[in-house]
Protein backbone atom coordinates (compact mmCIF):
# COMPACT_ATOMS: atom_id res chain seq x y z
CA UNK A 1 13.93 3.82 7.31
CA UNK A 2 12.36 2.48 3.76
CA UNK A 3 9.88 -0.37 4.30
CA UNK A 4 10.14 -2.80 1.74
CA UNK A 5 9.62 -6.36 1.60
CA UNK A 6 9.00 -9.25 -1.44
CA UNK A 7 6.18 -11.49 -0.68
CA UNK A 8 5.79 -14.73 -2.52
CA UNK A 9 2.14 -16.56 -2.29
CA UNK A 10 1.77 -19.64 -4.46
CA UNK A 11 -1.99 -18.73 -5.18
CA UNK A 12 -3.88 -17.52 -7.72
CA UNK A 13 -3.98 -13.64 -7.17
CA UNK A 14 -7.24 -12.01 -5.84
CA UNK A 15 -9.42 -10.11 -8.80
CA UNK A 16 -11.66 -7.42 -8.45
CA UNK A 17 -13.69 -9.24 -10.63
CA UNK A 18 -17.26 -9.81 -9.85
CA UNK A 19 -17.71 -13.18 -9.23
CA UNK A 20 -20.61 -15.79 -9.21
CA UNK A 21 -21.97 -17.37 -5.55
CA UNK A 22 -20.19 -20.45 -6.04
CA UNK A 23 -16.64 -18.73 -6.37
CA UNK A 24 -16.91 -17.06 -3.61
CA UNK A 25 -15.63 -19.29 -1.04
CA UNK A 26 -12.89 -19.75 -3.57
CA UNK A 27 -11.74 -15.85 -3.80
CA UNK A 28 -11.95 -15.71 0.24
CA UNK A 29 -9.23 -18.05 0.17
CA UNK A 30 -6.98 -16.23 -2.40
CA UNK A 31 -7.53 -13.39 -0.04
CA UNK A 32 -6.62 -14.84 2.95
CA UNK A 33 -3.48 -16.22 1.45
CA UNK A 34 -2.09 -12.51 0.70
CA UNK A 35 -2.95 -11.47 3.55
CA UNK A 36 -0.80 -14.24 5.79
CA UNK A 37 1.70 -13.29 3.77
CA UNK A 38 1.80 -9.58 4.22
CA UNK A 39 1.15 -9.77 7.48
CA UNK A 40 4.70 -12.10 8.11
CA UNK A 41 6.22 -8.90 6.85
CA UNK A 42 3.92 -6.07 8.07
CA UNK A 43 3.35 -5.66 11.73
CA UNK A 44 1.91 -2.13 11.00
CA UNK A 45 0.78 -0.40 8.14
CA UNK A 46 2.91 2.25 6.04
CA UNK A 47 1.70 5.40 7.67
CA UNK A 48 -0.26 7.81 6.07
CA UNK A 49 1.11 10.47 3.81
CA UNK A 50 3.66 7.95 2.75
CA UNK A 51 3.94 6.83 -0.85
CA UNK A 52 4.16 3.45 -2.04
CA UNK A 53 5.24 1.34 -5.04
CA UNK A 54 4.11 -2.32 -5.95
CA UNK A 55 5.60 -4.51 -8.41
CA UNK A 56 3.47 -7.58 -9.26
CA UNK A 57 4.28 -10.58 -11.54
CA UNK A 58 2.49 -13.56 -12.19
CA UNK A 59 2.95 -16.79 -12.83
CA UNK A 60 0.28 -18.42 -14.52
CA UNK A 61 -0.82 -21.87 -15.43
CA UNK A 62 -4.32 -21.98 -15.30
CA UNK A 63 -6.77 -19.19 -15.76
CA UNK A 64 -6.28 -15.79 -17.79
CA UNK A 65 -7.46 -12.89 -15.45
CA UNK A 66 -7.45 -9.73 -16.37
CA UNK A 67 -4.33 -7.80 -14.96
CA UNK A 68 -6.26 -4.49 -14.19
CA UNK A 69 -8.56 -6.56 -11.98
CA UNK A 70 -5.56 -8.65 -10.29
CA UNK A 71 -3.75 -4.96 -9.26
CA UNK A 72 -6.84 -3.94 -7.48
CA UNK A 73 -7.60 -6.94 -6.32
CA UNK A 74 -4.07 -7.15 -4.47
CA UNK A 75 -4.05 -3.63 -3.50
CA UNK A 76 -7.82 -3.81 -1.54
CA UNK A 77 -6.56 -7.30 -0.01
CA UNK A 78 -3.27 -5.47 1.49
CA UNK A 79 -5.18 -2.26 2.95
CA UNK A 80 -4.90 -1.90 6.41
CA UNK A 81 -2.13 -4.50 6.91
CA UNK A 82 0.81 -3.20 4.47
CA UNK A 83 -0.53 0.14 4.18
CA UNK A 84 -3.39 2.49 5.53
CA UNK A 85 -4.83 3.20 2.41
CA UNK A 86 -4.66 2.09 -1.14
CA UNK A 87 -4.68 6.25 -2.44
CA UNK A 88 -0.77 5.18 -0.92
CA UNK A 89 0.22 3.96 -3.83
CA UNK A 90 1.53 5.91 -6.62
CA UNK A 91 3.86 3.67 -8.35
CA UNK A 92 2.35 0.18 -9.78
CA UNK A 93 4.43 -2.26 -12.10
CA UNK A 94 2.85 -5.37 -13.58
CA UNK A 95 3.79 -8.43 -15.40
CA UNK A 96 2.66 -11.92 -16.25
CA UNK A 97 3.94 -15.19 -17.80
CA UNK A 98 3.19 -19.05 -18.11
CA UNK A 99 3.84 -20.56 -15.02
CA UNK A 100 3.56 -24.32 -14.04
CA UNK A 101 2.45 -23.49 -11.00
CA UNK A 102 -0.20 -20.92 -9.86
CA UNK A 103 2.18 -18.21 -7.88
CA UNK A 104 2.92 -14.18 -8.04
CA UNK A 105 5.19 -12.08 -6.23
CA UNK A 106 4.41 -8.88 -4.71
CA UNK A 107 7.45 -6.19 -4.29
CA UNK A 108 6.64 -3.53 -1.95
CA UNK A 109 8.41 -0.32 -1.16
CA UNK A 110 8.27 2.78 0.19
CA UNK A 111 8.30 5.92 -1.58
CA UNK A 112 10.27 9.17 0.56
């Protein structure tokens, strides 16, 4: 059986970005929102050894992040609750437009 599932978080995305002390507290919480999310829809990881794809798109209103750092941002936050590892995935898709609201969606599916 193919594990997939869509999650929706109305958030800004994480970022591997570096950011400054004060954001901090800020970027825990984008975190945290992903991973509530994922873990709705993941009681266990994708075992090892299988492949997976993610399709991101964001809706954004307020800030311009860079996209590279939003992918591995959202594939460190879902490691160890969606899959085991993020070396999983082998398949990424991303795309952004002007949102009113901060909000992405996260498609994720197994590869066989």
């Amino acid at each position: 059986m193919v594990k997939m599932a869509k999650l929706h978080i109305c958030e800004t995305p994480p970022s591997i970005s570096q950011v400054t002390p004060s954001e901090i507290e800020e970027k825990k919480k984008f975190v945290n929102a992903l991973q509530r999310e994922a873990k709705n829809h993941f009681k266990s990881p994708i075992p090892k050894g299988t492949n997976v794809k993610l399709i991101i798109e964001y809706g954004r209103c307020r800030r311009n992040y860079d996209g590279v750092n939003i992918v591995g941002g959202i594939a460190n936050a879902l490691e160890g609750i969606v899959y085991l590892n993020d070396r999983q995935i082998t398949e990424i898709h991303y795309s952004e437009k002007s949102g009113k609201v901060e909000e992405y969606w996260i498609e994720i599916t197994e590869i066989k």
